[in-house]
N, C-alpha and C. Protein backbone atom coordinates (compact mmCIF):
# COMPACT_ATOMS: atom_id res chain seq x y z
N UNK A 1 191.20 34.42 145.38
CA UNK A 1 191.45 35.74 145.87
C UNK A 1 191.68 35.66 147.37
N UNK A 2 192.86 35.86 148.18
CA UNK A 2 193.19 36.22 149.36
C UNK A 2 193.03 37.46 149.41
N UNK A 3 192.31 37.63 150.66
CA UNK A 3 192.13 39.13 151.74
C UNK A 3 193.30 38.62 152.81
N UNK A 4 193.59 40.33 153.10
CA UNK A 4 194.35 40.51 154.74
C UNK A 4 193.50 40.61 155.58
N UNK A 5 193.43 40.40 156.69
CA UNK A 5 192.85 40.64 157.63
C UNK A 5 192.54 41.80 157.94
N UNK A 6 193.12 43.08 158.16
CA UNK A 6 192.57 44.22 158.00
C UNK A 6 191.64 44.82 156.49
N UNK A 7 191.69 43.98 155.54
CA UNK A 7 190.82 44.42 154.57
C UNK A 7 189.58 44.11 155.09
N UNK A 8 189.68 42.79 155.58
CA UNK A 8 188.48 42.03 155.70
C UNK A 8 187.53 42.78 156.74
N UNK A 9 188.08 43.16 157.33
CA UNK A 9 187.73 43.76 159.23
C UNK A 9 187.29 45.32 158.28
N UNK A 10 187.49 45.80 157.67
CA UNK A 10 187.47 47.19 157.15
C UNK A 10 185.93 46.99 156.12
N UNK A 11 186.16 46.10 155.71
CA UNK A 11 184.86 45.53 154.55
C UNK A 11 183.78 45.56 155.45
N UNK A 12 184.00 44.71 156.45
CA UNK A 12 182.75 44.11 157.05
C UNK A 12 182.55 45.37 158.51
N UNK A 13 183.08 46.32 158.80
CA UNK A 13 182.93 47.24 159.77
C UNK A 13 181.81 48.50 158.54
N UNK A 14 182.56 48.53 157.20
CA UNK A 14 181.66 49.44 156.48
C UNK A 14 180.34 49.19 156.13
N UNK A 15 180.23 47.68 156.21
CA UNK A 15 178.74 47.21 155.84
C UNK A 15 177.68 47.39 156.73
N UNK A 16 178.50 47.44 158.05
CA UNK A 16 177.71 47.48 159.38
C UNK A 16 177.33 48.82 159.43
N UNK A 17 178.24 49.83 159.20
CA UNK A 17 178.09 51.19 159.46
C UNK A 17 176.54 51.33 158.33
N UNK A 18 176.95 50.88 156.73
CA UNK A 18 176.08 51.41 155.92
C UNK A 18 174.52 51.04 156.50
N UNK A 19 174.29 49.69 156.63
CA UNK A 19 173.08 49.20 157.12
C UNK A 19 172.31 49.75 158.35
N UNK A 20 173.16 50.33 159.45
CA UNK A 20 172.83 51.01 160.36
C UNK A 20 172.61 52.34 160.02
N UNK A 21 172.87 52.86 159.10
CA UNK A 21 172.53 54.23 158.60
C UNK A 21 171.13 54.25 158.17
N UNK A 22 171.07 52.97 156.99
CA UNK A 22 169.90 53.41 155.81
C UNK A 22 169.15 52.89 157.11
N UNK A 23 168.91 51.39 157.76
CA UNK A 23 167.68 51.29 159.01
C UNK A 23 167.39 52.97 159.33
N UNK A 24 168.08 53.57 160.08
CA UNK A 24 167.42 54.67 160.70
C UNK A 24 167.28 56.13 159.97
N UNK A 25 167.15 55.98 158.99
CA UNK A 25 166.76 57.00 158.10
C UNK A 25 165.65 56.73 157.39
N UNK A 26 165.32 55.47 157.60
CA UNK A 26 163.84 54.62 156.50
C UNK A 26 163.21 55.13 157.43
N UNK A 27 161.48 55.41 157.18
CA UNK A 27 160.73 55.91 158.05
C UNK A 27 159.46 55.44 157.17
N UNK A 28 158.12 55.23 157.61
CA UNK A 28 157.34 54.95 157.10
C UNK A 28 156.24 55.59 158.35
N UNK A 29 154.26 55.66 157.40
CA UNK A 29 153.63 56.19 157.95
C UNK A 29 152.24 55.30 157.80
N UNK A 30 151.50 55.46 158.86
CA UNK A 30 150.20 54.44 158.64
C UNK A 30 149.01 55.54 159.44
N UNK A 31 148.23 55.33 158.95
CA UNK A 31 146.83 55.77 159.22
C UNK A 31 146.10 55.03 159.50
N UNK A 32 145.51 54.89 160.91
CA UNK A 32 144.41 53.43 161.19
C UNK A 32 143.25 53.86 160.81
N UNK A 33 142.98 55.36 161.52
CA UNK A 33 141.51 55.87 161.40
C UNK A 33 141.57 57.71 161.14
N UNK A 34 141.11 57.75 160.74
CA UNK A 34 141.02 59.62 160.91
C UNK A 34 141.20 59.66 162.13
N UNK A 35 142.67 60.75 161.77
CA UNK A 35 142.72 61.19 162.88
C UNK A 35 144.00 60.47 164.43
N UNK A 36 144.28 59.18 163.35
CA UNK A 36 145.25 58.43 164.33
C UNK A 36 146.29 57.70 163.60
N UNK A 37 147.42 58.67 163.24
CA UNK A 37 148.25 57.87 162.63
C UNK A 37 149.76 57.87 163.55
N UNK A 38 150.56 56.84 162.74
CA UNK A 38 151.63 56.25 163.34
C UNK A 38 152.80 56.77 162.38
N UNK A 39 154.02 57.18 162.55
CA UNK A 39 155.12 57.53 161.97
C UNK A 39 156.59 56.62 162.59
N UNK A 40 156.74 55.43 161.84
CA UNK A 40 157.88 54.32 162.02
C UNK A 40 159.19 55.16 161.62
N UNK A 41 160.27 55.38 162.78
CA UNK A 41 161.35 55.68 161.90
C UNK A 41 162.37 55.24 162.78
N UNK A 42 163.72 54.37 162.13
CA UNK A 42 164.17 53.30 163.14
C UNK A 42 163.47 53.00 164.13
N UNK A 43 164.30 52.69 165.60
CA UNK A 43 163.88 52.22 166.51
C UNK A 43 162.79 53.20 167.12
N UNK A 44 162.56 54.21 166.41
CA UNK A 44 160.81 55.39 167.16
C UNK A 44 159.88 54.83 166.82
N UNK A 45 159.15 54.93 167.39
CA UNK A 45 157.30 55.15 166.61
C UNK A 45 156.77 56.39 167.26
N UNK A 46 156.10 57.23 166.50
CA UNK A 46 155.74 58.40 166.75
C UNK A 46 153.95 58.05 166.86
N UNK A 47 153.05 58.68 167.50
CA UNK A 47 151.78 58.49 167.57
C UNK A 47 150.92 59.53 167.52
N UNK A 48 150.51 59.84 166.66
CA UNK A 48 149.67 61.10 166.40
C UNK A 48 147.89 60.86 166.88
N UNK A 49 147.33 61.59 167.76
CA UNK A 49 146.10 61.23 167.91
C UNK A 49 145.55 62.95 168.07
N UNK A 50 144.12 62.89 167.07
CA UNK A 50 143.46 64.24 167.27
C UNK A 50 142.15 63.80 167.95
N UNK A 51 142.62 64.24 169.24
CA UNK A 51 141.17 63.99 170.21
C UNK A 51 139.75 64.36 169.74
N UNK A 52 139.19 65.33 169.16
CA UNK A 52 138.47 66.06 168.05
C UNK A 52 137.89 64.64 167.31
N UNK A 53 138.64 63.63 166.43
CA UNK A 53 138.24 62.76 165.50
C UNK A 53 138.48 61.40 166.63
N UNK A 54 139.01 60.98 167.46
CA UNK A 54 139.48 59.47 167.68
C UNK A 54 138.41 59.48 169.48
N UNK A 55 137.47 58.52 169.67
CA UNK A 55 136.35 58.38 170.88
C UNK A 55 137.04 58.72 172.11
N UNK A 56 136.92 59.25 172.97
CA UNK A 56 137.30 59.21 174.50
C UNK A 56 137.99 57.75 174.79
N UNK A 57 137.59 57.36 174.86
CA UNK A 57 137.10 55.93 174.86
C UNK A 57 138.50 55.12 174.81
N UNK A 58 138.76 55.13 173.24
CA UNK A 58 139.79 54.59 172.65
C UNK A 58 141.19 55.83 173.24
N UNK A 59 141.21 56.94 173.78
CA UNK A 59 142.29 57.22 174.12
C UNK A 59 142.43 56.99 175.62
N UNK A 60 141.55 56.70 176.54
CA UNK A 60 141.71 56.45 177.68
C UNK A 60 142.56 55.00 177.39
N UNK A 61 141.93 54.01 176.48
CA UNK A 61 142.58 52.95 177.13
C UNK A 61 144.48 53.14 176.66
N UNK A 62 144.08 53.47 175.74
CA UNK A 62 146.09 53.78 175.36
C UNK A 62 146.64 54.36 176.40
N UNK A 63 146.63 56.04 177.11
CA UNK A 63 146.69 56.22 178.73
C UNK A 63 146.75 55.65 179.30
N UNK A 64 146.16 54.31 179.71
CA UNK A 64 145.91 53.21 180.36
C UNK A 64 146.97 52.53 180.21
N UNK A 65 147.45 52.18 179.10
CA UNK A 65 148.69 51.36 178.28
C UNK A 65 149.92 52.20 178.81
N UNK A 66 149.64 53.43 178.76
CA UNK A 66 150.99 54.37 178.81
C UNK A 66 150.96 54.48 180.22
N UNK A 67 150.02 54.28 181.14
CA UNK A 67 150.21 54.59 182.70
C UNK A 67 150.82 53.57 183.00
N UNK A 68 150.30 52.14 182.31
CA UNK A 68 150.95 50.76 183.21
C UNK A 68 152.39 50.90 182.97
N UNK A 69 152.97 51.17 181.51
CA UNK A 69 154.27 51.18 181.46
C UNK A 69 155.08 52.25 182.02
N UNK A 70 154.64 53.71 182.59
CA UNK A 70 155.26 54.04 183.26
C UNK A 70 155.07 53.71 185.34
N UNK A 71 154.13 52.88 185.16
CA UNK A 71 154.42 52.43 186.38
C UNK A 71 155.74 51.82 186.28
N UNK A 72 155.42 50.08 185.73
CA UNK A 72 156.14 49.14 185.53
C UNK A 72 157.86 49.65 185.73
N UNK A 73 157.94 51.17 184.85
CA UNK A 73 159.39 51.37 185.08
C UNK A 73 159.65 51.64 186.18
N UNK A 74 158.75 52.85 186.37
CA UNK A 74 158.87 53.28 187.90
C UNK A 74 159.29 52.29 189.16
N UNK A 75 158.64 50.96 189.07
CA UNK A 75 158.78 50.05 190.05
C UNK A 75 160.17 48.98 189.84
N UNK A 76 160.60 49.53 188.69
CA UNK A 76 161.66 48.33 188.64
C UNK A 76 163.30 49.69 189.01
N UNK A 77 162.77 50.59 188.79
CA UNK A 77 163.85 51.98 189.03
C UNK A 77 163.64 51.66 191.04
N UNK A 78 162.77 51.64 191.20
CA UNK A 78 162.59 51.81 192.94
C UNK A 78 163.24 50.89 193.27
N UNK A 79 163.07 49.06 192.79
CA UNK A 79 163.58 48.15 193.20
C UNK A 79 165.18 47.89 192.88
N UNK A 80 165.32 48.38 191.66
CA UNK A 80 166.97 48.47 191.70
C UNK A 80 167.57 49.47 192.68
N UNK A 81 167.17 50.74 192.69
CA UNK A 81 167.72 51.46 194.11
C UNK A 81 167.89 50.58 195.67
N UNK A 82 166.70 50.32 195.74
CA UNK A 82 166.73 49.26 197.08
C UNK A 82 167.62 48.40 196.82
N UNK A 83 167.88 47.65 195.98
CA UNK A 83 169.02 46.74 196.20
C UNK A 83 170.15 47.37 196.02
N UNK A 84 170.15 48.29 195.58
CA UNK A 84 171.45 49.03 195.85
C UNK A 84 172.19 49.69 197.19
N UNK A 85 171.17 49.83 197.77
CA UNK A 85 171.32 50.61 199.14
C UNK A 85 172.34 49.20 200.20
N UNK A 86 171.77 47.69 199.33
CA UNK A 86 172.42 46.91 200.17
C UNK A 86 173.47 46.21 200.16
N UNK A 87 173.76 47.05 198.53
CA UNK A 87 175.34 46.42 198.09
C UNK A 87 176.67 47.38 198.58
C-alpha cells in the first residue's frame, strides 16, 4: 500500500489533534486527607484545602511552597528586565 504525502501529513496531523484533545479533557481526583483533595486535569492541578479539617501547620508550609515560587518568578522577571535595559 502506497500513501501520498499529503495523506500521510493529514493522518498523522489528526492523530496529534485527537490525542491532544482526549489528554486535556481526562481529569482525575485524589483525596489525601479530609478535607484536602487534588483535581488532575491536563496540564492543571487544582488544590482544594478546608482550613476547618487540614492543621495550621500543614497549610503554612504549602504557603511557604507557594511564597518561594512566587518569589523565584518574581526574581527571574526582575533579572530578565535588567538585562534588558542593556540590550
Amino acid at each position: 500500500m502506497i500513501f501520498e504525502a499529503e495523506e500521510v501529513i493529514t493522518l498523522l496531523t489528526s492523530v496529534l489533534k485527537t490525542s491532544s484533545a482526549s489528554r486535556t479533557s481526562l481529569s482525575s481526583r485524589h483525596q489525601f486527607a479530609l478535607g484536602a483533595t487534588v483535581l488532575y486535569k491536563g496540564d492543571k492541578m487544582v488544590l482544594n484545602l478546608d482550613r476547618s479539617r487540614i492543621p495550621t501547620e500543614c497549610i503554612e508550609r504549602i504557603e511557604a511552597i507557594l511564597k518561594e515560587l512566587e518569589k523565584r518568578h518574581f526574581d527571574a522577571a526582575r533579572f530578565s528586565l535588567h538585562l534588558s535595559v542593556f540590550t
